[in-house]
C-alpha atoms as a PDB file:
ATOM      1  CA  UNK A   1      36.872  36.158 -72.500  1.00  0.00           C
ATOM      2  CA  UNK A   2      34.703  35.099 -69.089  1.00  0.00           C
ATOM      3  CA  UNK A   3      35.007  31.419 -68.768  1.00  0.00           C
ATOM      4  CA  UNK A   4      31.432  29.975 -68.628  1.00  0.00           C
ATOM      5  CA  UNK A   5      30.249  27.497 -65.663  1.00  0.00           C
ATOM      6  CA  UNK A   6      29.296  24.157 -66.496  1.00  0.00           C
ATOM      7  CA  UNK A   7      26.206  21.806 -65.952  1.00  0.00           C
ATOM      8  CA  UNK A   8      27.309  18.222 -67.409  1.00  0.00           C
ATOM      9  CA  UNK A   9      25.066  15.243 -67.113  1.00  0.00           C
ATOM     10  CA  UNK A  10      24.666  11.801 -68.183  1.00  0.00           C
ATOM     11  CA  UNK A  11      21.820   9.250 -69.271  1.00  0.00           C
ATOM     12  CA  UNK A  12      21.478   6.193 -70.903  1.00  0.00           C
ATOM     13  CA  UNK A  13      18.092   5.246 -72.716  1.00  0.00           C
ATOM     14  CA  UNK A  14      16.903   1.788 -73.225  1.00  0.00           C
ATOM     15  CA  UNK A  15      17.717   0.344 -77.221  1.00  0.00           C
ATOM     16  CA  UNK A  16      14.293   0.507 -77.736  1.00  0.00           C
ATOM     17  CA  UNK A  17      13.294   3.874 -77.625  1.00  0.00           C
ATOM     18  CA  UNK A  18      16.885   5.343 -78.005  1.00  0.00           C
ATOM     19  CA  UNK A  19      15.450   6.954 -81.282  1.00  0.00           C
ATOM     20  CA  UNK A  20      12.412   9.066 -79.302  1.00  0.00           C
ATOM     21  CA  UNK A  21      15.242   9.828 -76.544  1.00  0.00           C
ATOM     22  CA  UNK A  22      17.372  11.749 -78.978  1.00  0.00           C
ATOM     23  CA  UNK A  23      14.207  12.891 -80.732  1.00  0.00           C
ATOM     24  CA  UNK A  24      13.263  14.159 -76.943  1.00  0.00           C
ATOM     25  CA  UNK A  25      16.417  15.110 -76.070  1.00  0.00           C
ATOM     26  CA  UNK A  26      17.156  17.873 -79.358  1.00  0.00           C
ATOM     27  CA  UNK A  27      13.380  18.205 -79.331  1.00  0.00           C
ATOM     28  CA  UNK A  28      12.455  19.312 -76.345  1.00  0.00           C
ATOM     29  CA  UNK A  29      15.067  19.494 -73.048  1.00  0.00           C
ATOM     30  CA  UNK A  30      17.717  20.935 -74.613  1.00  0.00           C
ATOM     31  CA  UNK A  31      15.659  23.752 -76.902  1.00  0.00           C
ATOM     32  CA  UNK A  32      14.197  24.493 -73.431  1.00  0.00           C
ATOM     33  CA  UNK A  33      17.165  25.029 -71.576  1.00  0.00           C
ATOM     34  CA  UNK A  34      18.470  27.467 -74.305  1.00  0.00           C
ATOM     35  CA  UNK A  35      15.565  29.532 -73.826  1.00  0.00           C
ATOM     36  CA  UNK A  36      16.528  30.491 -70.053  1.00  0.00           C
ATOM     37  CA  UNK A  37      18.969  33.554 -69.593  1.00  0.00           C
ATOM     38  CA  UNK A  38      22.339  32.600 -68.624  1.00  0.00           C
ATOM     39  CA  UNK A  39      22.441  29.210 -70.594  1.00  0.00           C
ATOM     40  CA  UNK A  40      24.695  29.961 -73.104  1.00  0.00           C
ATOM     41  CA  UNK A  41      24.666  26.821 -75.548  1.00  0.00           C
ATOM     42  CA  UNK A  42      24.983  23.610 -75.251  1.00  0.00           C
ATOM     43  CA  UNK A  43      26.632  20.211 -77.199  1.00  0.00           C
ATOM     44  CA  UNK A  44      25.462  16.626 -76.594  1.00  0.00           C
ATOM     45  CA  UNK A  45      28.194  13.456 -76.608  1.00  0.00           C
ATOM     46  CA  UNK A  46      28.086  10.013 -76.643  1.00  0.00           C
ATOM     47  CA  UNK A  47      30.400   6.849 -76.040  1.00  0.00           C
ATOM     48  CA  UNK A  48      29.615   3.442 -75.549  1.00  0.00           C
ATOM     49  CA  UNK A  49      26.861   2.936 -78.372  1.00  0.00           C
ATOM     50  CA  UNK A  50      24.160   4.231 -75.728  1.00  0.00           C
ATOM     51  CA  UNK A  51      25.377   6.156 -72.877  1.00  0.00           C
ATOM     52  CA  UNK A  52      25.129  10.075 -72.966  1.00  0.00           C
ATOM     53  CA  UNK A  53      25.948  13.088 -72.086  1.00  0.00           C
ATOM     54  CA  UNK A  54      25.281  17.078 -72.624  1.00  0.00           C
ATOM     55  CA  UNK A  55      27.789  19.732 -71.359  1.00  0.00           C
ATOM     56  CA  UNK A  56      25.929  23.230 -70.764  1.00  0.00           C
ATOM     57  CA  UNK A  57      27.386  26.632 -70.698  1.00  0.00           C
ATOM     58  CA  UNK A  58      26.094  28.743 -67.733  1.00  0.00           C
ATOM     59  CA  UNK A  59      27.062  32.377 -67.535  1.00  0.00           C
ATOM     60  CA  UNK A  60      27.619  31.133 -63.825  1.00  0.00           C
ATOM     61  CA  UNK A  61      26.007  28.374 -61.629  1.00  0.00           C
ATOM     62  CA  UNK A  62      23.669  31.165 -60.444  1.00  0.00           C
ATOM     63  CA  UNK A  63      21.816  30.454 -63.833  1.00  0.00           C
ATOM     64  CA  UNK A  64      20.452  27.417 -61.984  1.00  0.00           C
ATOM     65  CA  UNK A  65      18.684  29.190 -58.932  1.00  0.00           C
ATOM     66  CA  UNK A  66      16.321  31.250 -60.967  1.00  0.00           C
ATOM     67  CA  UNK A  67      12.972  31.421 -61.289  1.00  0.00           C
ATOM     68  CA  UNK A  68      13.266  30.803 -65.114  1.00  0.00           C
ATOM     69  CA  UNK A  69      15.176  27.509 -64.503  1.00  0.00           C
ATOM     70  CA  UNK A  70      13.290  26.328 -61.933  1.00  0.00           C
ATOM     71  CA  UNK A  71      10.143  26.563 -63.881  1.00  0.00           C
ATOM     72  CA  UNK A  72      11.732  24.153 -66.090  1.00  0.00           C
ATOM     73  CA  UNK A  73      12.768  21.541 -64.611  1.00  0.00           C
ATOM     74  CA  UNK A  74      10.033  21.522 -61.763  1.00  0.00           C
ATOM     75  CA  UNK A  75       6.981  21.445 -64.703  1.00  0.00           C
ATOM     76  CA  UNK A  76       8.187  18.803 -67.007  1.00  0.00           C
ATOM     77  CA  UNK A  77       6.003  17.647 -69.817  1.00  0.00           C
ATOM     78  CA  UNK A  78       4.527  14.270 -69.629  1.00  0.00           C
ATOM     79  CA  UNK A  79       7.227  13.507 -72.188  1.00  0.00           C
ATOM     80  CA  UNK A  80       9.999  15.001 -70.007  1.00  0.00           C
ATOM     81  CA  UNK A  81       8.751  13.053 -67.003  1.00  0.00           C
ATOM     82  CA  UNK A  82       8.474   9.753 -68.610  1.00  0.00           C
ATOM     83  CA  UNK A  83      11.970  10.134 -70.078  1.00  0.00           C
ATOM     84  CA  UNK A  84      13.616  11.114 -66.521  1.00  0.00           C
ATOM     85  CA  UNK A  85      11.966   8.470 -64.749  1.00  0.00           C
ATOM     86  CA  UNK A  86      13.204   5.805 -67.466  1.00  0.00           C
ATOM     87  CA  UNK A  87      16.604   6.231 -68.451  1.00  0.00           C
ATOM     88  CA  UNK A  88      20.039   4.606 -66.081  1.00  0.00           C
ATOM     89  CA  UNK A  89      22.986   6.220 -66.213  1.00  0.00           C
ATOM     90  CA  UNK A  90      22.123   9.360 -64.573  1.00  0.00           C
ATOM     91  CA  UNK A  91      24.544  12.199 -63.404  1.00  0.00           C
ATOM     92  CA  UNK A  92      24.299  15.751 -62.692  1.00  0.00           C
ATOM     93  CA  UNK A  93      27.838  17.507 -62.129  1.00  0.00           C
ATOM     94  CA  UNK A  94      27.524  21.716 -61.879  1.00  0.00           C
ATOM     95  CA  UNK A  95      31.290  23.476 -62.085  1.00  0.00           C
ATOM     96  CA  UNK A  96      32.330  26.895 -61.702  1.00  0.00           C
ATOM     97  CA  UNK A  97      35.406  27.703 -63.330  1.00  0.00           C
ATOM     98  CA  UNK A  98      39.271  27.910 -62.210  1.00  0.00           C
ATOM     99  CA  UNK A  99      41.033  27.742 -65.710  1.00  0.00           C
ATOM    100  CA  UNK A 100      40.927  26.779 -69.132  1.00  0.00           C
ATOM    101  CA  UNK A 101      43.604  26.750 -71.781  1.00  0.00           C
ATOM    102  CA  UNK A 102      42.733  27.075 -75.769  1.00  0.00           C
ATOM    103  CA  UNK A 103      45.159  25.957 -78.258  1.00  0.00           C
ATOM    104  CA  UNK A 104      45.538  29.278 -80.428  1.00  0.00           C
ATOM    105  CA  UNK A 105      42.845  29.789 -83.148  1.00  0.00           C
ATOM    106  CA  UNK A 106      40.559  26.728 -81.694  1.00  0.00           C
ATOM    107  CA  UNK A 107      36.612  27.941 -81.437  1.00  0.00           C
ATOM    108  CA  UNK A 108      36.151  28.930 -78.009  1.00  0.00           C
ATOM    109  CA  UNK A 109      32.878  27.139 -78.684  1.00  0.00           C
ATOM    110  CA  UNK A 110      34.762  24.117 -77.923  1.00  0.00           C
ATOM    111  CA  UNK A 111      32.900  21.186 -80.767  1.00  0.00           C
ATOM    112  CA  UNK A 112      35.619  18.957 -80.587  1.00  0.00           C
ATOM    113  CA  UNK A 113      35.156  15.799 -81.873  1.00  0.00           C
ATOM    114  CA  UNK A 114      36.115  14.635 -78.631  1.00  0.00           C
ATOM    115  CA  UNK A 115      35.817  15.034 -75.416  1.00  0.00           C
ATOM    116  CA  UNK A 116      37.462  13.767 -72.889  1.00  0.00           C
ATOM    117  CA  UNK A 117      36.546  14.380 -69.094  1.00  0.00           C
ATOM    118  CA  UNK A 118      38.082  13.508 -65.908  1.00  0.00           C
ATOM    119  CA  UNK A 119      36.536  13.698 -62.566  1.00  0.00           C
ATOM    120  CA  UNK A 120      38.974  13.939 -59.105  1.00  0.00           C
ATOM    121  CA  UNK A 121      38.181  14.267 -55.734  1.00  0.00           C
ATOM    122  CA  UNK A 122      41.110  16.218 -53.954  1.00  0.00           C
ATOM    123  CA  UNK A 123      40.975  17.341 -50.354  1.00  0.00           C
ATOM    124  CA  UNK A 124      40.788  20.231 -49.150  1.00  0.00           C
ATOM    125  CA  UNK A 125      44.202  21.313 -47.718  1.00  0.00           C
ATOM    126  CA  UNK A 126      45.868  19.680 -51.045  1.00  0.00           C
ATOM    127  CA  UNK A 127      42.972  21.651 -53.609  1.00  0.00           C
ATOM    128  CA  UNK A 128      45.403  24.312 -54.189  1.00  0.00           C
ATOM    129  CA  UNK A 129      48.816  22.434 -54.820  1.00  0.00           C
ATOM    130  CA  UNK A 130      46.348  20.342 -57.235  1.00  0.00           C
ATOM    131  CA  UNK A 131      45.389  23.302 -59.085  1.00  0.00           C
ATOM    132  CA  UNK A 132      48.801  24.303 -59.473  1.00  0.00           C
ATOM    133  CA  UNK A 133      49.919  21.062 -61.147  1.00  0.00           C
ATOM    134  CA  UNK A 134      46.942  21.008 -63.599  1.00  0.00           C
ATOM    135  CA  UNK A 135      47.557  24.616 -64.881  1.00  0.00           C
ATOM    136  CA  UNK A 136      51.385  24.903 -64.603  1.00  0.00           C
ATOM    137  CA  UNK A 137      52.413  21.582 -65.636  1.00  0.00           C
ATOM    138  CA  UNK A 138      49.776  19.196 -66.593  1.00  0.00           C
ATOM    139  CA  UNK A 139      47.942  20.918 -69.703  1.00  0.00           C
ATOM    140  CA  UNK A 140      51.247  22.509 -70.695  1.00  0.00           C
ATOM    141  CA  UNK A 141      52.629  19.230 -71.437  1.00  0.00           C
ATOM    142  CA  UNK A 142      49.495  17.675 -72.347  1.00  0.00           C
ATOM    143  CA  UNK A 143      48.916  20.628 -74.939  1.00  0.00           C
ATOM    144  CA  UNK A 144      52.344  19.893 -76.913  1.00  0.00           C
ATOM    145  CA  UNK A 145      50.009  17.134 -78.908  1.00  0.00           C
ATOM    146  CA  UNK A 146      48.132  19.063 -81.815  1.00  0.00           C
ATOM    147  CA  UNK A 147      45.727  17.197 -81.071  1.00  0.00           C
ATOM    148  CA  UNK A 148      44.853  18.592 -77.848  1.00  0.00           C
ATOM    149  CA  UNK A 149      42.921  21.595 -78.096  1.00  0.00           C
ATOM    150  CA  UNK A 150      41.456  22.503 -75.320  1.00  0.00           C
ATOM    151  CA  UNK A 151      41.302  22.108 -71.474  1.00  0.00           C
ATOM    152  CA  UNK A 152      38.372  23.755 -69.464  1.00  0.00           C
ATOM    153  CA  UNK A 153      38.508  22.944 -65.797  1.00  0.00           C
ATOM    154  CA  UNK A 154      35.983  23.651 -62.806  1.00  0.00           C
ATOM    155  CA  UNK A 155      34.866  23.349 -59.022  1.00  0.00           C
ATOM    156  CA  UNK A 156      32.272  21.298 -58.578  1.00  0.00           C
ATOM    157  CA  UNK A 157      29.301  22.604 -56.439  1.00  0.00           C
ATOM    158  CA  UNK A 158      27.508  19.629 -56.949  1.00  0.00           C
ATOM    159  CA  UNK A 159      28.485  16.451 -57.939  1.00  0.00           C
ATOM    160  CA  UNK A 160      25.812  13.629 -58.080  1.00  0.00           C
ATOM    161  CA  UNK A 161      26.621  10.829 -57.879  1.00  0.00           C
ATOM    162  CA  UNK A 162      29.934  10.622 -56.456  1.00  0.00           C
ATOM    163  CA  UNK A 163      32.007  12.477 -54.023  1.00  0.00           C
ATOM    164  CA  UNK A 164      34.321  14.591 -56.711  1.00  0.00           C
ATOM    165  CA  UNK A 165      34.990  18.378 -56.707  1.00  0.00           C
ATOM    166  CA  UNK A 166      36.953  18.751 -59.233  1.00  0.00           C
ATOM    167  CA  UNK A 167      36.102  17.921 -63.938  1.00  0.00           C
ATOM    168  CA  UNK A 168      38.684  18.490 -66.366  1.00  0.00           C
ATOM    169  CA  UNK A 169      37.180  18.753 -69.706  1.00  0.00           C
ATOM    170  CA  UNK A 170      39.651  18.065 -72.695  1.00  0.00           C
ATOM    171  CA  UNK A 171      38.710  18.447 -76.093  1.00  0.00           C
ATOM    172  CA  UNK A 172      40.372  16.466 -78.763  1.00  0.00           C
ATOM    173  CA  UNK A 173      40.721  16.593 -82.521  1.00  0.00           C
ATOM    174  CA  UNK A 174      41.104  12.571 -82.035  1.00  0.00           C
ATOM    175  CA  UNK A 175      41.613  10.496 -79.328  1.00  0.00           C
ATOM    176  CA  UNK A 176      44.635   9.191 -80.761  1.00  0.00           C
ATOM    177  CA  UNK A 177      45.626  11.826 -78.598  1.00  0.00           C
ATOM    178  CA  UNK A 178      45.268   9.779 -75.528  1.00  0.00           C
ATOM    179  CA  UNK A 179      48.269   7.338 -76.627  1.00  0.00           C
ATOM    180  CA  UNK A 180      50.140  10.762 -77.488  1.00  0.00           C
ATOM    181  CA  UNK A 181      53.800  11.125 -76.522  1.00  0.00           C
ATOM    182  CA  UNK A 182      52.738  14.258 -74.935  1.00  0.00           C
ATOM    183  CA  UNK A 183      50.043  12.720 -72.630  1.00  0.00           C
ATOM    184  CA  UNK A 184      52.815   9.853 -71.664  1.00  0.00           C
ATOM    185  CA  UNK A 185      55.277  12.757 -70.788  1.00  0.00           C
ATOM    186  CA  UNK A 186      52.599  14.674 -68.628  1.00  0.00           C
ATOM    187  CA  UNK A 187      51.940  10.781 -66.976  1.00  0.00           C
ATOM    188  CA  UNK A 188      55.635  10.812 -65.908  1.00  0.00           C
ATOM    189  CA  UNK A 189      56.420  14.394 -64.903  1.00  0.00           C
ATOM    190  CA  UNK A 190      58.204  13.778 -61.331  1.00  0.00           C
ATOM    191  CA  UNK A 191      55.077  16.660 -59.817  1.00  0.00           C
ATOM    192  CA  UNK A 192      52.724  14.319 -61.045  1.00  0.00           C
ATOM    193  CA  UNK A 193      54.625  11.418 -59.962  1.00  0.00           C
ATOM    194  CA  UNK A 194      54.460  12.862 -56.282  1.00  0.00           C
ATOM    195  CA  UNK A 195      50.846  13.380 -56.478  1.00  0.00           C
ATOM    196  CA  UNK A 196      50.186   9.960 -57.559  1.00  0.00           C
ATOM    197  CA  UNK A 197      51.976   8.418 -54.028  1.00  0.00           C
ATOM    198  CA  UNK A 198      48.487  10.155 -52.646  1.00  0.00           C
ATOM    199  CA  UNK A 199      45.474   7.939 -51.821  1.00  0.00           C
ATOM    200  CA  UNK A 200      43.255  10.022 -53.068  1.00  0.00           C
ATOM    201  CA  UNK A 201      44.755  10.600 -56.468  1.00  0.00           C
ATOM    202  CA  UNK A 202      42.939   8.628 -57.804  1.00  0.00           C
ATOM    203  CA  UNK A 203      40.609  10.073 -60.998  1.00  0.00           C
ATOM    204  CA  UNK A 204      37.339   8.594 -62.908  1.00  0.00           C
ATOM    205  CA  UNK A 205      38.051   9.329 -67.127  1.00  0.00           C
ATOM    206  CA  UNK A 206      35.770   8.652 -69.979  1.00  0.00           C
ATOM    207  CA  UNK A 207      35.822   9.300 -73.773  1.00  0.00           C
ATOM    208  CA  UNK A 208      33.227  10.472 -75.507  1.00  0.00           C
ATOM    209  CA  UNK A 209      32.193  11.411 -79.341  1.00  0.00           C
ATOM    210  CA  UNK A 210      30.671  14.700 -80.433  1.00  0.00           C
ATOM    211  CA  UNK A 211      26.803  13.778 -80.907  1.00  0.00           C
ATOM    212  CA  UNK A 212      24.623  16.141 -82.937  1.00  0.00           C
ATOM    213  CA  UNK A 213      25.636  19.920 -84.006  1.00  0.00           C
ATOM    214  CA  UNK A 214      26.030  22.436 -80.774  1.00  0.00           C
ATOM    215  CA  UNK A 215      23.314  24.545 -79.330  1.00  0.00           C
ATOM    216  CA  UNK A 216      22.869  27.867 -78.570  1.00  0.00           C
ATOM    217  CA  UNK A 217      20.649  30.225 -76.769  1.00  0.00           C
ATOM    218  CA  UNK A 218      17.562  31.709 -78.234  1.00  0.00           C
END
């Protein structure tokens, strides 16, 4: 199975018209965005009681470029406009993909209930060695939890704000996971362990809820 890119983003509406933002937002952006070839579905998250996010499937960042897109996003609706010029919060991160792992039988779909992303920000000359870790001995040891289910991870082409090129997106049945003995064994493997002596290693995680049933393209 191709692994898909990934456009994730963030915002955060005001209590007061959180209702017409999710109204808006399963309304009207995403139904939009499933319309345009390459966008291959879509599932919204939330943590935090108002803060938001959406991870797209792209058949590749390419998706983004065309003319289909661009019509989009450069016409909003009055609506659309209103909304973007309102809400805090907001990110725009666009991945292509290096790896994933799937625990066997898990929907490639990925609706988790949770999802748990990390951002890092790895130089260049130590990208590779990073990779390495992640696939070889990270999610291995991370994946010996039930709970885990899935790891998809990309290159970020653009990463706003913030300086990171590289999202790890982990999908868990619970996030019990997160105090798993598995995830406290991948903490102290001695490759990690080296790693972590670096500056740099130094990563940005959040945990978020599923929000809403997953899209997909019309």
């Amino acid at each position: 199975m191709k692994q898909k890119a990934v456009l994730f983003s963030e915002m955060t509406p005001e209590p007061e018209w959180e209702d017409e933002f999710n109204a808006w937002y399963d309304e009207e952006h995403v139904p939009l965005r499933m319309k345009v070839p390459g966008f291959a579905g879509a599932q919204r998250y939330r943590r935090n009681e108002r803060d938001y996010c959406v991870v797209y499937d792209l058949d590749e960042t390419a998706v983004l470029q065309t003319a289909a897109y661009r019509e989009v996003k450069d016409e909003p609706s009055e609506r659309t406009a209103w909304m973007l010029r309102s809400v805090s919060n907001f990110t725009r991160y666009i991945g292509r993909p290096v790896g994933a792992r799937y625990r066997a039988g898990f929907d490639g779909a990925v609706t988790a209930p949770v999802l748990y992303p990390v951002f890092f920000d790895v130089p260049e000359d130590r990208v590779e060695e990073f990779d390495h870790w992640y696939e070889e001995d990270h999610v291995p040891t991370l994946m010996e939890c039930e709970e885990w289910l899935a790891c998809r991870r990309f290159a970020l082409e653009v990463a706003d704000p913030g300086q990171f090129n590289r999202l790890a997106l982990h999908y868990l049945a619970s996030p019990l996971a997160l105090e798993s003995n598995a995830r406290a064994k991948a903490r102290a493997s001695e490759w990690r362990a080296r790693l972590a002596q670096e500056p740099w290693f130094k990563g940005s995680y959040m945990v978020f809820e599923r929000h809403g049933p997953r899209s997909v393209a019309q």
